[in-house]
Protein backbone atom coordinates (compact mmCIF):
# COMPACT_ATOMS: atom_id res chain seq x y z
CA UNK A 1 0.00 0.00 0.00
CA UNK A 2 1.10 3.94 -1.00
CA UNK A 3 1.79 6.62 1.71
CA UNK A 4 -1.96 7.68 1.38
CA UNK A 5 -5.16 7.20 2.76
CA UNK A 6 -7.11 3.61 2.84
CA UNK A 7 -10.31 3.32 1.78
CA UNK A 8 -11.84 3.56 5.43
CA UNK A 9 -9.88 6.83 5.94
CA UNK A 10 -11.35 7.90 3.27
CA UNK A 11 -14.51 7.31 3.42
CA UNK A 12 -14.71 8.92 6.90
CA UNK A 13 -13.37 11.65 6.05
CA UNK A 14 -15.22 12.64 3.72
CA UNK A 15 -18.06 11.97 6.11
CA UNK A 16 -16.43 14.47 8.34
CA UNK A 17 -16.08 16.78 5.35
CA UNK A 18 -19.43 16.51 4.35
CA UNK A 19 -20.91 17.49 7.86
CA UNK A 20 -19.01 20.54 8.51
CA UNK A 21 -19.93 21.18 4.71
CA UNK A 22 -23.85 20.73 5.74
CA UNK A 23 -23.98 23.30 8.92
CA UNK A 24 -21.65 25.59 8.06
CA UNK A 25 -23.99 27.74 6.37
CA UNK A 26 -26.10 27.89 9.93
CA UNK A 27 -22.87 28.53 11.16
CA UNK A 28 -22.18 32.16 10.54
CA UNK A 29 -23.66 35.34 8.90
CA UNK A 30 -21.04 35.73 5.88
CA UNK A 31 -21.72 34.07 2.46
CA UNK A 32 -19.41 30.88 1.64
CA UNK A 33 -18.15 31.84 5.08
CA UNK A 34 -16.26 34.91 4.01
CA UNK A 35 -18.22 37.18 1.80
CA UNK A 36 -19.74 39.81 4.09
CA UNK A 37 -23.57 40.95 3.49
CA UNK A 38 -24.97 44.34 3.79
CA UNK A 39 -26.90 44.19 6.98
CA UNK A 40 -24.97 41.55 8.40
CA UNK A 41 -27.44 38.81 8.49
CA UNK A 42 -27.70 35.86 6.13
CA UNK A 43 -30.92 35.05 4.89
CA UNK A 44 -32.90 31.43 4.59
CA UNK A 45 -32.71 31.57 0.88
CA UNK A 46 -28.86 32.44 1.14
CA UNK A 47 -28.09 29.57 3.49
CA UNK A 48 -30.44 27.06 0.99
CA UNK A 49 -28.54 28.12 -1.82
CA UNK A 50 -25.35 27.76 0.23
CA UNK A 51 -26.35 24.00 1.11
CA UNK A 52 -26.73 23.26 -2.84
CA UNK A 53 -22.72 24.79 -3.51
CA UNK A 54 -21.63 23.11 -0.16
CA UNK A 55 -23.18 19.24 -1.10
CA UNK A 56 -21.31 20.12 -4.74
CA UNK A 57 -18.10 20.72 -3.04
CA UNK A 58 -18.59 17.56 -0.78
CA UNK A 59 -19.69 15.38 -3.88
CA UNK A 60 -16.32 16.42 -5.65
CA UNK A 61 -14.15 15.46 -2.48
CA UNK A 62 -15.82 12.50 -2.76
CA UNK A 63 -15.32 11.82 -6.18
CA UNK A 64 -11.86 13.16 -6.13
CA UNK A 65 -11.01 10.38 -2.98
CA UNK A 66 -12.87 7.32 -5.22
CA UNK A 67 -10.99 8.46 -8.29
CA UNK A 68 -7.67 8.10 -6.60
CA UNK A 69 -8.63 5.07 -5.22
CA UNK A 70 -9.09 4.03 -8.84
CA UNK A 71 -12.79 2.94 -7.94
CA UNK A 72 -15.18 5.51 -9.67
CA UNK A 73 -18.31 4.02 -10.98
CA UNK A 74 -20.84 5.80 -12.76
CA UNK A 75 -24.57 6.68 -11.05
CA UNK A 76 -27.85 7.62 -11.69
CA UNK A 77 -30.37 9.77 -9.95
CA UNK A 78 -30.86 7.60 -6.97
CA UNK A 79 -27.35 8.19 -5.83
CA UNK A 80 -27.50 11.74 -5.83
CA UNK A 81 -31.30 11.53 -4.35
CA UNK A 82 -29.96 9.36 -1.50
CA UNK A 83 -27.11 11.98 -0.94
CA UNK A 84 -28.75 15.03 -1.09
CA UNK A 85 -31.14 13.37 1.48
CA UNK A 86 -28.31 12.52 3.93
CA UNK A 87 -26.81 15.65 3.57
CA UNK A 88 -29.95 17.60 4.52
CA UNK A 89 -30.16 15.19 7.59
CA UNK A 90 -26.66 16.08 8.25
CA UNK A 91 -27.25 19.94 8.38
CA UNK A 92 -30.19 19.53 10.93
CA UNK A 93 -28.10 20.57 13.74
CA UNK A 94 -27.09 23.57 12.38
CA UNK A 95 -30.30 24.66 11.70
CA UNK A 96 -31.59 23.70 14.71
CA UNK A 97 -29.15 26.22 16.44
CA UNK A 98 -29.72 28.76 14.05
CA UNK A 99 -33.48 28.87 14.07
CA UNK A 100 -35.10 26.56 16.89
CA UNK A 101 -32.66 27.09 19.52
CA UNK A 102 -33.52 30.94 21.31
CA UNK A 103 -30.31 32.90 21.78
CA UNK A 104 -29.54 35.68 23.75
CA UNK A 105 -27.59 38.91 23.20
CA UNK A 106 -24.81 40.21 25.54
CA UNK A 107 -27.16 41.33 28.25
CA UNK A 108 -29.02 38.58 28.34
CA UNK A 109 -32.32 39.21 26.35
CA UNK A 110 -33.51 37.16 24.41
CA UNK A 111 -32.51 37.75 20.27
């Protein structure tokens, strides 16, 4: 075996990848996590359209781990149903923090 990654490696991290990938965009107020917005806050449609770049990104690490593992195999529209279904269940807690958890500003009071 090469210096790299094995296939378990692999395949958890790009679990771990795809996670962070899923909440970041509950994560923070900036777009892609570094463009700044006038008014400071993001909204819902922002952070839905974020979700769609993010589970692009994660589907190329993906890809880009099977192809080096010389593996890649072709798929349909179940795959990427299946996927985009686990990676909406993997950005639940994120937007349960954002939106269903109450915060509370500096003094106290609720936000």
């Amino acid at each position: 075996m090469s210096g790299g990654l094995s296939q378990g490696a692999s395949t958890w991290l790009v679990l771990v990848v795809t996670a962070l990938a899923a909440n970041l965009p509950f994560l923070n107020e900036r777009l892609l996590g570094v463009i700044g917005l006038a008014g400071g806050v993001k909204s819902l449609a922002w952070r839905v359209l974020e979700l769609a770049i993010f589970y692009a990104l994660a589907l190329g690490v993906g890809w880009l781990f099977e192809r080096r593992l010389g593996q890649v195999a072709p798929q349909g529209w179940e795959f990427y149903a299946v996927t985009a279904s686990l990676f909406l269940v993997l950005a639940f807690p994120g937007f349960t923090w954002r939106y269903l958890v109450k915060h509370r500003d500096r003094r106290g009071a609720p936000v």
